[in-house]
C-alpha atoms as a PDB file:
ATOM      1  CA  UNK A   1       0.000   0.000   0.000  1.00  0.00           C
ATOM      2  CA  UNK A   2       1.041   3.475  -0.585  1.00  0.00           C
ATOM      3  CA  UNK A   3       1.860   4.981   2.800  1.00  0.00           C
ATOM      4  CA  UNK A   4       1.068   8.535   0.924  1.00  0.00           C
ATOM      5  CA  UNK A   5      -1.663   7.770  -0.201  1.00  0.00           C
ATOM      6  CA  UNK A   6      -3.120   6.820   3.556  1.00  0.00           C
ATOM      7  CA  UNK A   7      -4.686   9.237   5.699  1.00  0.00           C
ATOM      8  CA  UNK A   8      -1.919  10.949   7.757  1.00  0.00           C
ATOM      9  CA  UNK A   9      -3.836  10.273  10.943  1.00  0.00           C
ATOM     10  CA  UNK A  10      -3.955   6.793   9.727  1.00  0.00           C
ATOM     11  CA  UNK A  11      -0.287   6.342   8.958  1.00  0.00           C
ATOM     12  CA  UNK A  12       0.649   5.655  12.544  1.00  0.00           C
ATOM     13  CA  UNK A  13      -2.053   2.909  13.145  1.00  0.00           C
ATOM     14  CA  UNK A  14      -1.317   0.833   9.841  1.00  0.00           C
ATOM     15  CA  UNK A  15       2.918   0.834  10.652  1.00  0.00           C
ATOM     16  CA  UNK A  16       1.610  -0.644  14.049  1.00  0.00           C
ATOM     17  CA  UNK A  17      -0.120  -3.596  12.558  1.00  0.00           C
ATOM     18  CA  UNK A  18       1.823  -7.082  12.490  1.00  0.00           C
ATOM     19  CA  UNK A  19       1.073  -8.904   9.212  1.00  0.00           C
ATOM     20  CA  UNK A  20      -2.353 -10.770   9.658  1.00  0.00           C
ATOM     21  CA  UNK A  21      -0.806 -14.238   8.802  1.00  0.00           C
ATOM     22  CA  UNK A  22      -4.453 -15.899   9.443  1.00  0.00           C
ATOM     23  CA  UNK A  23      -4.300 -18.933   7.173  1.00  0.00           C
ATOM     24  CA  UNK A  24      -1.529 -21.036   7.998  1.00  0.00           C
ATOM     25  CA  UNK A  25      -3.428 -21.988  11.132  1.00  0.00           C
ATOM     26  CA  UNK A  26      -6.835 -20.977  11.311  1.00  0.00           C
ATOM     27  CA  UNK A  27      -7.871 -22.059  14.721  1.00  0.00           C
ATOM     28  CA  UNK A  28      -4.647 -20.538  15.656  1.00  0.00           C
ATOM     29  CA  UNK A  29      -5.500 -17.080  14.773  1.00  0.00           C
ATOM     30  CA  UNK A  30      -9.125 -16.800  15.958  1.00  0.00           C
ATOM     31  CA  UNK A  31      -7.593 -18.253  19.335  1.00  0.00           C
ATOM     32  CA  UNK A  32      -5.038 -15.449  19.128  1.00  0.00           C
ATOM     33  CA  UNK A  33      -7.219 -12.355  17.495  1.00  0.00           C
ATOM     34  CA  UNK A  34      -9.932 -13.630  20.242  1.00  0.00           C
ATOM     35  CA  UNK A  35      -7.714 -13.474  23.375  1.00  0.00           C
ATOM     36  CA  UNK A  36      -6.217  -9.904  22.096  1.00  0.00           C
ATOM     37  CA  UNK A  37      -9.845  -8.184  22.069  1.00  0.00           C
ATOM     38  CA  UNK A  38     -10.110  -9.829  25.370  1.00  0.00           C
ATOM     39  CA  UNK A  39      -7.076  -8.032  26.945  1.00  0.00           C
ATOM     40  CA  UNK A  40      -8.098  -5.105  25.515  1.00  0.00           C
ATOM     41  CA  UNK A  41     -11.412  -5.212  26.507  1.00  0.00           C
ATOM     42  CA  UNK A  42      -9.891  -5.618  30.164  1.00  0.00           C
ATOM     43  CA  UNK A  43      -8.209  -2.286  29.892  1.00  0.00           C
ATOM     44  CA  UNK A  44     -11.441  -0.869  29.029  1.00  0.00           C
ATOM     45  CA  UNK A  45     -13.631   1.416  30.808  1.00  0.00           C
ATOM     46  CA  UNK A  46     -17.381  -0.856  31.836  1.00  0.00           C
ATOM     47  CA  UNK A  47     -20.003   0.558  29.348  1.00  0.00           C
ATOM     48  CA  UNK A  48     -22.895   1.872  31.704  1.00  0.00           C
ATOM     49  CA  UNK A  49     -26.215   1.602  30.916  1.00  0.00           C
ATOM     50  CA  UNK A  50     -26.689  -1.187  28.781  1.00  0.00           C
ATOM     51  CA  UNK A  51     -28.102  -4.713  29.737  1.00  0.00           C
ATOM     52  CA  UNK A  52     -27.294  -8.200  28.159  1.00  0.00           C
ATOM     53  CA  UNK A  53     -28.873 -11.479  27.564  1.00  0.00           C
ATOM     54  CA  UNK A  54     -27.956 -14.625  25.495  1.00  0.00           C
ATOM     55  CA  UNK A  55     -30.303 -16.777  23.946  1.00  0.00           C
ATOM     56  CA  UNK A  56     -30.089 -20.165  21.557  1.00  0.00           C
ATOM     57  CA  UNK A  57     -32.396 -19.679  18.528  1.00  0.00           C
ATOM     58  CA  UNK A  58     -33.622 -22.781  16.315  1.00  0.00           C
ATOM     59  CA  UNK A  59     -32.164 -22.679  12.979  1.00  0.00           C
ATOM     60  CA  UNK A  60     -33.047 -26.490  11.785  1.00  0.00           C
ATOM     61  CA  UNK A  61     -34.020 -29.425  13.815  1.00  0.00           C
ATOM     62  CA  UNK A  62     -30.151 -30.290  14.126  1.00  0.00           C
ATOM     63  CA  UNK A  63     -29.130 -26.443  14.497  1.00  0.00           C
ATOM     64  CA  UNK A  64     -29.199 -23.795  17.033  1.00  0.00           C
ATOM     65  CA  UNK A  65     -27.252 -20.272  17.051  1.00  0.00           C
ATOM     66  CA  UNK A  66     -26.232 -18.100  19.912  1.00  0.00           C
ATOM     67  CA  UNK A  67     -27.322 -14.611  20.014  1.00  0.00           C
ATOM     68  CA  UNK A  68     -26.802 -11.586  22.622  1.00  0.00           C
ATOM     69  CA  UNK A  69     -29.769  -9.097  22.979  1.00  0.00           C
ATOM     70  CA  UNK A  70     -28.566  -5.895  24.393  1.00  0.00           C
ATOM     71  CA  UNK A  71     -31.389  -3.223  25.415  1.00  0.00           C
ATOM     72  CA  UNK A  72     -30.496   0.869  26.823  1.00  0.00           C
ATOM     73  CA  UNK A  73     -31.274   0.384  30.479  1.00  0.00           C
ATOM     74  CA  UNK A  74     -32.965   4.093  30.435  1.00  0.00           C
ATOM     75  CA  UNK A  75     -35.566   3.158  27.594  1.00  0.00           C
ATOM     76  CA  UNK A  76     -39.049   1.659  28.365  1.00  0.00           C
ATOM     77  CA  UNK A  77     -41.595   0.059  25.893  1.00  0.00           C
ATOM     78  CA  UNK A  78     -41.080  -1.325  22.471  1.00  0.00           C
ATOM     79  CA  UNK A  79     -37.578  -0.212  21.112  1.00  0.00           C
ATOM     80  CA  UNK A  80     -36.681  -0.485  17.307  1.00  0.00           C
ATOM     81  CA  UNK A  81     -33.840  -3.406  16.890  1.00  0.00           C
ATOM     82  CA  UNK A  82     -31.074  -3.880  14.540  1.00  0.00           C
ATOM     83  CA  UNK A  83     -30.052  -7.647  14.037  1.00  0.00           C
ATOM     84  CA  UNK A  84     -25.869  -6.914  13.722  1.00  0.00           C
ATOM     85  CA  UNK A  85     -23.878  -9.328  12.097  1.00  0.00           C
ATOM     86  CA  UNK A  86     -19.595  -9.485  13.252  1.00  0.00           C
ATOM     87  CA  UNK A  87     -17.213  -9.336  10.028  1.00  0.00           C
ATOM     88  CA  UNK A  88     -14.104 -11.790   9.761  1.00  0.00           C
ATOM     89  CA  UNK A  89     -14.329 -13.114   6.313  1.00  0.00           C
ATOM     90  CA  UNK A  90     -16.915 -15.601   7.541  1.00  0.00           C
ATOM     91  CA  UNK A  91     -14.096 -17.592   8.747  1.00  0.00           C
ATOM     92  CA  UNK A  92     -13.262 -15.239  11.789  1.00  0.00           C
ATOM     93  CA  UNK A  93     -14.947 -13.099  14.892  1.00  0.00           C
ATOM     94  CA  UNK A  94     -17.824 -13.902  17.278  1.00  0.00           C
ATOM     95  CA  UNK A  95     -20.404 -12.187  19.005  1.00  0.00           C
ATOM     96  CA  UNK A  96     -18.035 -11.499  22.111  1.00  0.00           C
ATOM     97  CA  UNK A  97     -15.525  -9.841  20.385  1.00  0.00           C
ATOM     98  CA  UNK A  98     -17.757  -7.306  18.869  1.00  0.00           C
ATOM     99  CA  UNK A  99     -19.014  -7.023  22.494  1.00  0.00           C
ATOM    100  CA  UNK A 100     -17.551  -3.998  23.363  1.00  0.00           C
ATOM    101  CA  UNK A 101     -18.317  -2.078  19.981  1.00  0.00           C
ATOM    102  CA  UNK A 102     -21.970  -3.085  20.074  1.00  0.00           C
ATOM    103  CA  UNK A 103     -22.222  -1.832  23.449  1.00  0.00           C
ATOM    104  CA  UNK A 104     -21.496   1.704  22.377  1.00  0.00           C
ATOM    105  CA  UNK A 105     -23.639   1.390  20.134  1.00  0.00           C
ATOM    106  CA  UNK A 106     -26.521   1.079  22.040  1.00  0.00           C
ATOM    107  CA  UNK A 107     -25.784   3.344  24.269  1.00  0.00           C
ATOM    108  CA  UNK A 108     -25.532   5.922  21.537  1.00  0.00           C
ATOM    109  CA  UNK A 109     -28.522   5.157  19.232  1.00  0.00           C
ATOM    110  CA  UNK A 110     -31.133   3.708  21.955  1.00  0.00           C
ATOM    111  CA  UNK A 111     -32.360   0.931  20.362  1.00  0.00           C
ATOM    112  CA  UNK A 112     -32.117  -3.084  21.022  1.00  0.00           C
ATOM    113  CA  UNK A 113     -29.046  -4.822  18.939  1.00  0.00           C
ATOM    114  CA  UNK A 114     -29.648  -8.516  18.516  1.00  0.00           C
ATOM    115  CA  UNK A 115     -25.913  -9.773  17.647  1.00  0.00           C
ATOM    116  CA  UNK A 116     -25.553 -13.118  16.144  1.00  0.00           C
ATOM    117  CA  UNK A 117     -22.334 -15.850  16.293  1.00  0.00           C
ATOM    118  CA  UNK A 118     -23.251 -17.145  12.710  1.00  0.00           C
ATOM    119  CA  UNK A 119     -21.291 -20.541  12.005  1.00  0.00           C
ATOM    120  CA  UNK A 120     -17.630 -19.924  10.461  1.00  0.00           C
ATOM    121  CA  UNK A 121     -16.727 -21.034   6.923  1.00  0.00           C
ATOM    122  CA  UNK A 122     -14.368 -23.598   6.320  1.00  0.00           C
ATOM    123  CA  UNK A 123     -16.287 -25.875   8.860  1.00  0.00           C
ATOM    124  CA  UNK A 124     -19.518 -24.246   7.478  1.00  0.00           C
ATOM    125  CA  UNK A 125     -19.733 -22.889   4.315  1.00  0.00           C
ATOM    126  CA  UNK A 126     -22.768 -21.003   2.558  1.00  0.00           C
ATOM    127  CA  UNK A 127     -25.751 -21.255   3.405  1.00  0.00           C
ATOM    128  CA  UNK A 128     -24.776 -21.607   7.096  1.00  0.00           C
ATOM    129  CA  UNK A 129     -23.784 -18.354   7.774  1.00  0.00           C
ATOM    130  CA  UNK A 130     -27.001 -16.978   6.273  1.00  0.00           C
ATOM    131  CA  UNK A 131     -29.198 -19.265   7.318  1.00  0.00           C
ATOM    132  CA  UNK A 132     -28.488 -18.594  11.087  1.00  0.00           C
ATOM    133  CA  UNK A 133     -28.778 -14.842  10.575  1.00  0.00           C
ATOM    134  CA  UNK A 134     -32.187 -15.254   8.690  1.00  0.00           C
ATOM    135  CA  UNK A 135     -32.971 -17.509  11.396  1.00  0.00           C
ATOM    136  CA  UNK A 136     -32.380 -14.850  13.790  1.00  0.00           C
ATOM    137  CA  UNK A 137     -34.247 -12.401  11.852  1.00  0.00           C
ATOM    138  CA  UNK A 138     -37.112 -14.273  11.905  1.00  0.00           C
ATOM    139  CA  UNK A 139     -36.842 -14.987  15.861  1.00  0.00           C
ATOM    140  CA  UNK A 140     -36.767 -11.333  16.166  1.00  0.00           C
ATOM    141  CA  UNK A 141     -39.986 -10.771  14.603  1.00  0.00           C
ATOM    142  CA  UNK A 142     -41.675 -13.921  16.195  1.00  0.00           C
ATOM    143  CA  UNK A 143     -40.867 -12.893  19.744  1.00  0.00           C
ATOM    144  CA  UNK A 144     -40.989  -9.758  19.361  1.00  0.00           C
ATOM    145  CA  UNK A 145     -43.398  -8.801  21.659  1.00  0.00           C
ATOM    146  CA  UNK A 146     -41.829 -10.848  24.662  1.00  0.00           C
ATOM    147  CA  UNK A 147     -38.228  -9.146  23.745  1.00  0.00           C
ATOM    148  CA  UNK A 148     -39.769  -5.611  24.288  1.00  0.00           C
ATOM    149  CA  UNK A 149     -39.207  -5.159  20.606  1.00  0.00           C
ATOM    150  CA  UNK A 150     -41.178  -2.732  17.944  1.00  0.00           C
ATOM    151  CA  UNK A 151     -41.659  -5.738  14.780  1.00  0.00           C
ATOM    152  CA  UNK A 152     -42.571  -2.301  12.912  1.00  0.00           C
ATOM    153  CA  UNK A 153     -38.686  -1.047  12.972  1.00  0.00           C
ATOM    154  CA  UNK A 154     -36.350  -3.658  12.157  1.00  0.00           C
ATOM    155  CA  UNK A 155     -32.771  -2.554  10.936  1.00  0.00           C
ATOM    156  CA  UNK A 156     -30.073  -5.210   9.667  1.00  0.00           C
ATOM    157  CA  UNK A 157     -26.426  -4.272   9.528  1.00  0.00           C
ATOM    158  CA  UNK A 158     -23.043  -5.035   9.817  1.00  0.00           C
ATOM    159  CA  UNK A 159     -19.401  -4.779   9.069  1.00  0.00           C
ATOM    160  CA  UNK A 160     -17.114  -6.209   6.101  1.00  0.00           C
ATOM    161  CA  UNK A 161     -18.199 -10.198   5.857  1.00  0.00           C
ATOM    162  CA  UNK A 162     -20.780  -9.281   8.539  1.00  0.00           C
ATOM    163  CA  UNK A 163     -21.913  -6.249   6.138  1.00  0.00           C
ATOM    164  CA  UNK A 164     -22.178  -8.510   2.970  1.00  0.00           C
ATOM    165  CA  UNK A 165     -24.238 -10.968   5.263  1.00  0.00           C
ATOM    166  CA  UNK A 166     -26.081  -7.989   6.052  1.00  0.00           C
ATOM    167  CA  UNK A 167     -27.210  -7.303   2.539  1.00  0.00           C
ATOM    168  CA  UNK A 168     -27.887 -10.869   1.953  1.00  0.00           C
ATOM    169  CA  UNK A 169     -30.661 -10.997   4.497  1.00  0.00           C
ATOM    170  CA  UNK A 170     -32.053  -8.190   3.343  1.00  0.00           C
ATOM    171  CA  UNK A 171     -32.298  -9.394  -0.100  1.00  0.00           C
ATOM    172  CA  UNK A 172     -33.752 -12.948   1.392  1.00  0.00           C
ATOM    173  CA  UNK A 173     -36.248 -10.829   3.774  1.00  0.00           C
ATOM    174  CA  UNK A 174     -37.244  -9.122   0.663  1.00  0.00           C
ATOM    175  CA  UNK A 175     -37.970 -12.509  -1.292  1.00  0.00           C
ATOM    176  CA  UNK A 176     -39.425 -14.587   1.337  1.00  0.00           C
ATOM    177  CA  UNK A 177     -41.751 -11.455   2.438  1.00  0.00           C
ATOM    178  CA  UNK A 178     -41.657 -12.919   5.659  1.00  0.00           C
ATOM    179  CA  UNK A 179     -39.973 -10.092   7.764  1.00  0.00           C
ATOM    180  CA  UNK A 180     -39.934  -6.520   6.550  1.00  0.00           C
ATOM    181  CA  UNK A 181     -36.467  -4.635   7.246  1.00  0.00           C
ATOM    182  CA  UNK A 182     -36.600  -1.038   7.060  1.00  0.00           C
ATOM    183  CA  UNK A 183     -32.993  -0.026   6.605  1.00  0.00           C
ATOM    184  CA  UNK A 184     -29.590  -1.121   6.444  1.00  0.00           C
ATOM    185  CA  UNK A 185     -26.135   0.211   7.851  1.00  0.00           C
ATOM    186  CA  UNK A 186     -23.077  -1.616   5.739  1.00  0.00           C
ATOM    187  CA  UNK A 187     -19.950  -0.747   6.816  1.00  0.00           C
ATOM    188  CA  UNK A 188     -17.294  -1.640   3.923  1.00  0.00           C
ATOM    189  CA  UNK A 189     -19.450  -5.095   3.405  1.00  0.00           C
ATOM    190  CA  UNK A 190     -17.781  -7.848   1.263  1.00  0.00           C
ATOM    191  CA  UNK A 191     -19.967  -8.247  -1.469  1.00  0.00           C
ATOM    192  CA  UNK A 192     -18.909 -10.437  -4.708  1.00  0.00           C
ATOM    193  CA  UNK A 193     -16.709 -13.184  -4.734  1.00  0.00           C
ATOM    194  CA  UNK A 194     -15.367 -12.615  -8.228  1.00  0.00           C
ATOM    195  CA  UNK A 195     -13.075 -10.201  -7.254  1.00  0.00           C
ATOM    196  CA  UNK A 196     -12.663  -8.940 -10.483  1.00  0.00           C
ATOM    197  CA  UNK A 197     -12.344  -5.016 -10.140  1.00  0.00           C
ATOM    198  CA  UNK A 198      -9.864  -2.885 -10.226  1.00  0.00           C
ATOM    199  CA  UNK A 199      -9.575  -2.343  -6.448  1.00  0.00           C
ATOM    200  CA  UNK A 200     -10.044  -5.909  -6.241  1.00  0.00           C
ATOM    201  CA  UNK A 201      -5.934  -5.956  -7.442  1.00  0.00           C
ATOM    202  CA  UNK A 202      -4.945  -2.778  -5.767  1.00  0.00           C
ATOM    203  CA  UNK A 203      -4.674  -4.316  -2.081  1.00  0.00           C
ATOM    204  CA  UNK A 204      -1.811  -6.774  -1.215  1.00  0.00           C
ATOM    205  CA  UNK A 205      -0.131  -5.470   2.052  1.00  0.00           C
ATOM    206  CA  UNK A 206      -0.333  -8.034   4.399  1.00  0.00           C
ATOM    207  CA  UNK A 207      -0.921  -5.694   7.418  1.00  0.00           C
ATOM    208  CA  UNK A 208      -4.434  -5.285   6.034  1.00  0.00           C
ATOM    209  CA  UNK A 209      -7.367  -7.214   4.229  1.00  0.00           C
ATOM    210  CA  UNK A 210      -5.573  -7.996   1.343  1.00  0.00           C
ATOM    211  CA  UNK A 211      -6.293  -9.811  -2.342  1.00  0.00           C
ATOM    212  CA  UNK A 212      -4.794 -13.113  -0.914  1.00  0.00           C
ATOM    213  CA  UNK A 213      -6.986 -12.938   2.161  1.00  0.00           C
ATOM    214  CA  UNK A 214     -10.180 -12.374   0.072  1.00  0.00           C
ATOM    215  CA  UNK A 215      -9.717 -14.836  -2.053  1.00  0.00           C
ATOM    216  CA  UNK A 216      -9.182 -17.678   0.495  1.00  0.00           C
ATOM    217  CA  UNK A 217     -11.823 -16.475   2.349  1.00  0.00           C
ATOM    218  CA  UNK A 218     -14.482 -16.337  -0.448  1.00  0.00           C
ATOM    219  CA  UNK A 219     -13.081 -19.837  -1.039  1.00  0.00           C
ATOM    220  CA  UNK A 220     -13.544 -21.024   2.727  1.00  0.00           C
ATOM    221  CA  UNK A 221     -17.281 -19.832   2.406  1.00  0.00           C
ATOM    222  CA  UNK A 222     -17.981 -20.638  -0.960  1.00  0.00           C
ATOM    223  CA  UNK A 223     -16.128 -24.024  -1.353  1.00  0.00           C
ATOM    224  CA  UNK A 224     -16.466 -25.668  -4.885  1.00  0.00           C
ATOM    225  CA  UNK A 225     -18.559 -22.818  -6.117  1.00  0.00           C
ATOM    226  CA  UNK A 226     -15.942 -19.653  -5.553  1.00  0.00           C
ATOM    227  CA  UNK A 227     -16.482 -17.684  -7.923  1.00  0.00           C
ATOM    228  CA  UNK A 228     -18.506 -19.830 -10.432  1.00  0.00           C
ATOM    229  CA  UNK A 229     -21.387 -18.798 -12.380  1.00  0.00           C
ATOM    230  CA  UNK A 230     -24.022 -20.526  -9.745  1.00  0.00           C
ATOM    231  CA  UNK A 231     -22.770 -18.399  -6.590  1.00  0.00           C
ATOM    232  CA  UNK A 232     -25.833 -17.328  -5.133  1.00  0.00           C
ATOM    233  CA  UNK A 233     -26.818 -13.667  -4.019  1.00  0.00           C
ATOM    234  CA  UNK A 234     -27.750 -14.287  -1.091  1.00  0.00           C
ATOM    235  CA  UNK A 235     -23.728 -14.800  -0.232  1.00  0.00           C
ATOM    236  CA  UNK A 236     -22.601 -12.736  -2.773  1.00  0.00           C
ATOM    237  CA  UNK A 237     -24.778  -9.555  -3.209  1.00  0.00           C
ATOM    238  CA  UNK A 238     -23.286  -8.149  -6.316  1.00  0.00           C
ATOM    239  CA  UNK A 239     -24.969 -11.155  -7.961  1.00  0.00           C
ATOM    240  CA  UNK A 240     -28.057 -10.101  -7.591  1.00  0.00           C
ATOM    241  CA  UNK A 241     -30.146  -9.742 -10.625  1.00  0.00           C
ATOM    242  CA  UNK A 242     -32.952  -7.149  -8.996  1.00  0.00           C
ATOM    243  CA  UNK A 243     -32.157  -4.917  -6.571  1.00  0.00           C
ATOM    244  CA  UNK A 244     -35.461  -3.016  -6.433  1.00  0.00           C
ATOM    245  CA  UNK A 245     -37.803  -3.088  -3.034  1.00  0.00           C
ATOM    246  CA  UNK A 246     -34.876  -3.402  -1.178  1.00  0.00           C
ATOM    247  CA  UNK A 247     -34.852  -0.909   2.518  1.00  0.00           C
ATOM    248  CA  UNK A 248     -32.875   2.451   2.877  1.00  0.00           C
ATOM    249  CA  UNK A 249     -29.200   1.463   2.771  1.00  0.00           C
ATOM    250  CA  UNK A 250     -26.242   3.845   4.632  1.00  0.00           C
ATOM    251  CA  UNK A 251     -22.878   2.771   3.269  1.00  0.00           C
ATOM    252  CA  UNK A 252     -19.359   3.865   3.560  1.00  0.00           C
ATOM    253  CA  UNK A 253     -15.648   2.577   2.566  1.00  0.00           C
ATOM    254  CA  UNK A 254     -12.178   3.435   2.363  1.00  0.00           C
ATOM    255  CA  UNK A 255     -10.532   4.846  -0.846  1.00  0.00           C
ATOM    256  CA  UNK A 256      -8.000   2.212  -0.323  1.00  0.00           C
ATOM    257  CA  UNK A 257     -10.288  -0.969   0.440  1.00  0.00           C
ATOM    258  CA  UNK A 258     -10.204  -3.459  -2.226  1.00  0.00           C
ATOM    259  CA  UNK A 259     -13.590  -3.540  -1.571  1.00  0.00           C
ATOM    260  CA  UNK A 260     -14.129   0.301  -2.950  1.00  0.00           C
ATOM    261  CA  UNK A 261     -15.058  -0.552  -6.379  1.00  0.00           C
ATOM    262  CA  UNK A 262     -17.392  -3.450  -5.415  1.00  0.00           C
ATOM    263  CA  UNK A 263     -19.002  -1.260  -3.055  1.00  0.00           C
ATOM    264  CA  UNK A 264     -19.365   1.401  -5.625  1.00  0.00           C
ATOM    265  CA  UNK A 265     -20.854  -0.701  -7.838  1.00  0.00           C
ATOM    266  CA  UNK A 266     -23.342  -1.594  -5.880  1.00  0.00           C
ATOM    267  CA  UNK A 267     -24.648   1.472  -4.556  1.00  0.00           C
ATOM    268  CA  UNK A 268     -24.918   2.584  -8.028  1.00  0.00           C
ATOM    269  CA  UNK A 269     -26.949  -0.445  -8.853  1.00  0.00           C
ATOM    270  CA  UNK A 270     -28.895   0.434  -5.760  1.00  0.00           C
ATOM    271  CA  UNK A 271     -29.638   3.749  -6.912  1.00  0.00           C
ATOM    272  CA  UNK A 272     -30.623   2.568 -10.652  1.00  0.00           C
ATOM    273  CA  UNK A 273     -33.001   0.706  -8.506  1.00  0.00           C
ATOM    274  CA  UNK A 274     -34.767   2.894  -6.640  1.00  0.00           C
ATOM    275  CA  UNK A 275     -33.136   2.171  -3.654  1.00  0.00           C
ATOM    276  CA  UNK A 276     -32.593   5.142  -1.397  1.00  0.00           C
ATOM    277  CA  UNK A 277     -29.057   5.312  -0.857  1.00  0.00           C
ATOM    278  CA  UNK A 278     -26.648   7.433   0.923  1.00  0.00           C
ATOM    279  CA  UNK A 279     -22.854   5.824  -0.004  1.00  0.00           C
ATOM    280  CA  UNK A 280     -19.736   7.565   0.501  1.00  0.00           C
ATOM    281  CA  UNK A 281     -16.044   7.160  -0.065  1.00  0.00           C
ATOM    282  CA  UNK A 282     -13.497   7.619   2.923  1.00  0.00           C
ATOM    283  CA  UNK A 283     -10.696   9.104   1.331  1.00  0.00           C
ATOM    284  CA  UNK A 284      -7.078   7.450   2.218  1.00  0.00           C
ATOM    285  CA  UNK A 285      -8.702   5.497   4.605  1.00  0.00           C
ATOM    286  CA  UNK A 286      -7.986   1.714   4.757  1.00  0.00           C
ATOM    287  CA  UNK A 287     -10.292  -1.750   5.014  1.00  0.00           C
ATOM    288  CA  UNK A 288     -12.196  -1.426   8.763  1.00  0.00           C
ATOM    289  CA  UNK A 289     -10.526   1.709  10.088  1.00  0.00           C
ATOM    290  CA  UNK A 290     -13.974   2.337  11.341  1.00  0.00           C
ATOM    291  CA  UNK A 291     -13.232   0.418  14.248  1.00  0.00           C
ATOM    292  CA  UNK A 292      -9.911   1.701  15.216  1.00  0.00           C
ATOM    293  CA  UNK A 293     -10.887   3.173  18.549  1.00  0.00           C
ATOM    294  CA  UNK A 294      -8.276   6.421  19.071  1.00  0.00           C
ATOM    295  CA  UNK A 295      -8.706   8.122  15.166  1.00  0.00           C
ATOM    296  CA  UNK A 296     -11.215  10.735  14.841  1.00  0.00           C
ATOM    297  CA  UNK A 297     -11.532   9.625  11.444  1.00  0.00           C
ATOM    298  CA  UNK A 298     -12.927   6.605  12.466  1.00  0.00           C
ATOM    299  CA  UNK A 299     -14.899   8.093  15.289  1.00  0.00           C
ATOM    300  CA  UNK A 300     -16.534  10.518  12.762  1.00  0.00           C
ATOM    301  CA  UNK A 301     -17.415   7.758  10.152  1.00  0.00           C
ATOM    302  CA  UNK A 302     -18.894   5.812  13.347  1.00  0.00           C
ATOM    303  CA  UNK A 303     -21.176   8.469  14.082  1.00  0.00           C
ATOM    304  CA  UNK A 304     -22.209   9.038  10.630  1.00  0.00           C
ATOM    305  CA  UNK A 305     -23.445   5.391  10.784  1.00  0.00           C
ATOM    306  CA  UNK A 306     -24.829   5.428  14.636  1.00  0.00           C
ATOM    307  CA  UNK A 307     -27.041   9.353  12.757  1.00  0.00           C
ATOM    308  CA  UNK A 308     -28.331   6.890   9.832  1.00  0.00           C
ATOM    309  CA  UNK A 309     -29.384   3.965  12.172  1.00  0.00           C
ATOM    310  CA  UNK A 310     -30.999   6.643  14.568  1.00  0.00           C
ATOM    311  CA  UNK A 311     -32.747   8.683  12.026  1.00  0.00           C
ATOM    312  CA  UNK A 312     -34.012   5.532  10.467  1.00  0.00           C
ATOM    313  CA  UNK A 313     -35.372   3.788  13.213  1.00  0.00           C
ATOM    314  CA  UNK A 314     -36.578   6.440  15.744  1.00  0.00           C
END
């Protein structure tokens, strides 16, 4: 990557990371990546104000997914809900280490997050991923009332893999006209497993989500059918054939994701669609700096999300 063409705030952050070495042993590096979040969520300051629950929701007779259900202590009644879905490449992450991030987030925006642990790809690969989060989905709606949930305002969103997982539900809620979403927050989502764009070559340092890393990972998920002519949209979005009657989507990504020309792409589509659409283009900014804690470049693209969600669902 071209150190000038990165953010300067940015620059210190990316010479900091170690190479992300994740697929010469898998297990390895989720055991690794996992106990890291941990010690830094130790340093942390407790997040006030927000409760937690777990749950085990029925996917199939054979198959049941965890979830956490965090509700604003300080609201009463029905709240609106987003179902949030962790990113990872569908081969990494997990509902606890997102723990910390979705807390904020429901302490800023109000509302109930339902946050899923969706079965990893190479041990599960497509549909499993999906199918848990639709799954989900449809729990929320079913128990809604009991949940102290508003069925009316349902949000999906999520971030990277979790983002293009995101979009996939929606397109599936949209089919199935089972559950009706009412907006979605992608942050830089992973969208088409061709990775055949431009930016789709641009992106080999190892220090960040790189060509390499997308490519295994699509493979992980996908299996015999990476980047065939049967992938199906629901894993890969930018496959989709009809994008219309699709909910209010709020998307953002770095200038120097190899995602930004996927991403593109699809808003565009979205738009063509009659999809109301508010996408944006982080310039010098690299693949998830949202979540870098300490850059106000990431704080402000945070809260630009945590506006969209608010406006949308309050």
């Amino acid at each position: 990557m071209n150190i000038n063409l990165v953010n300067p705030e940015l620059v210190p952050f990316l010479e900091s990371f170690p190479p992300l070495d994740i697929w010469s042993d898998l297990p390895g590096f989720r055991n690794k990546y996992a106990k890291h979040i941990e010690d830094l969520s130790a340093e942390s300051p407790v997040i006030e104000g927000v409760d937690s629950a777990d749950y085990e929701v029925d996917v199939d007779l054979l198959t049941r997914v965890n979830v956490r259900v965090y509700r604003p202590v300080d609201r009463e009644g029905h709240l609106p809900a987003m179902l949030w879905l962790h990113g990872g490449g569908y081969c990494l992450g997990s509902i606890q280490i997102d723990d910390e991030f979705v807390r904020k987030m429901v302490k800023i925006i109000g509302c109930v997050v339902v946050s899923v642990n969706y079965r990893l790809a190479p041990e599960n690969r497509f549909p499993g991923a999906l199918d848990d989060a639709y799954a989900v989905l449809r729990w929320i709606f079913r128990e809604a009332n009991g949940l102290s949930i508003d069925a009316d305002r349902l949000a999906v969103g999520g971030i990277s893999a979790g983002a293009g997982l995101a979009a996939g539900v929606a397109l599936a809620a949209r089919d199935r006209g089972e559950v009706k979403l009412i907006f979605q927050s992608l942050w830089c989502p992973m969208l088409d497993d061709r990775n055949n764009y431009v930016s789709s070559y641009a992106i080999n340092d190892p220090r960040v989500w790189s060509r390499d890393d997308n490519l295994r990972a699509w493979q992980a998920y996908l299996g015999k059918d990476f980047n065939g002519n049967d992938t199906s949209p629901y894993a890969a979005p930018c496959r989709a054939k009809e994008l219309a009657g699709l909910p209010p989507v709020y998307m953002r990504v770095g200038s120097l994701d190899l995602f930004l020309d996927e991403n593109t792409a699809y808003a565009q589509r979205l738009v063509s669609a009659g999809v109301q659409t508010d996408f944006a283009v982080v310039d010098g900014a690299f693949h998830a700096f949202e979540m870098l804690p300490d850059a106000e470049l990431s704080r402000q693209v945070r809260a630009g999300h945590f506006a969209a969600i608010t406006d949308a669902l309050f």
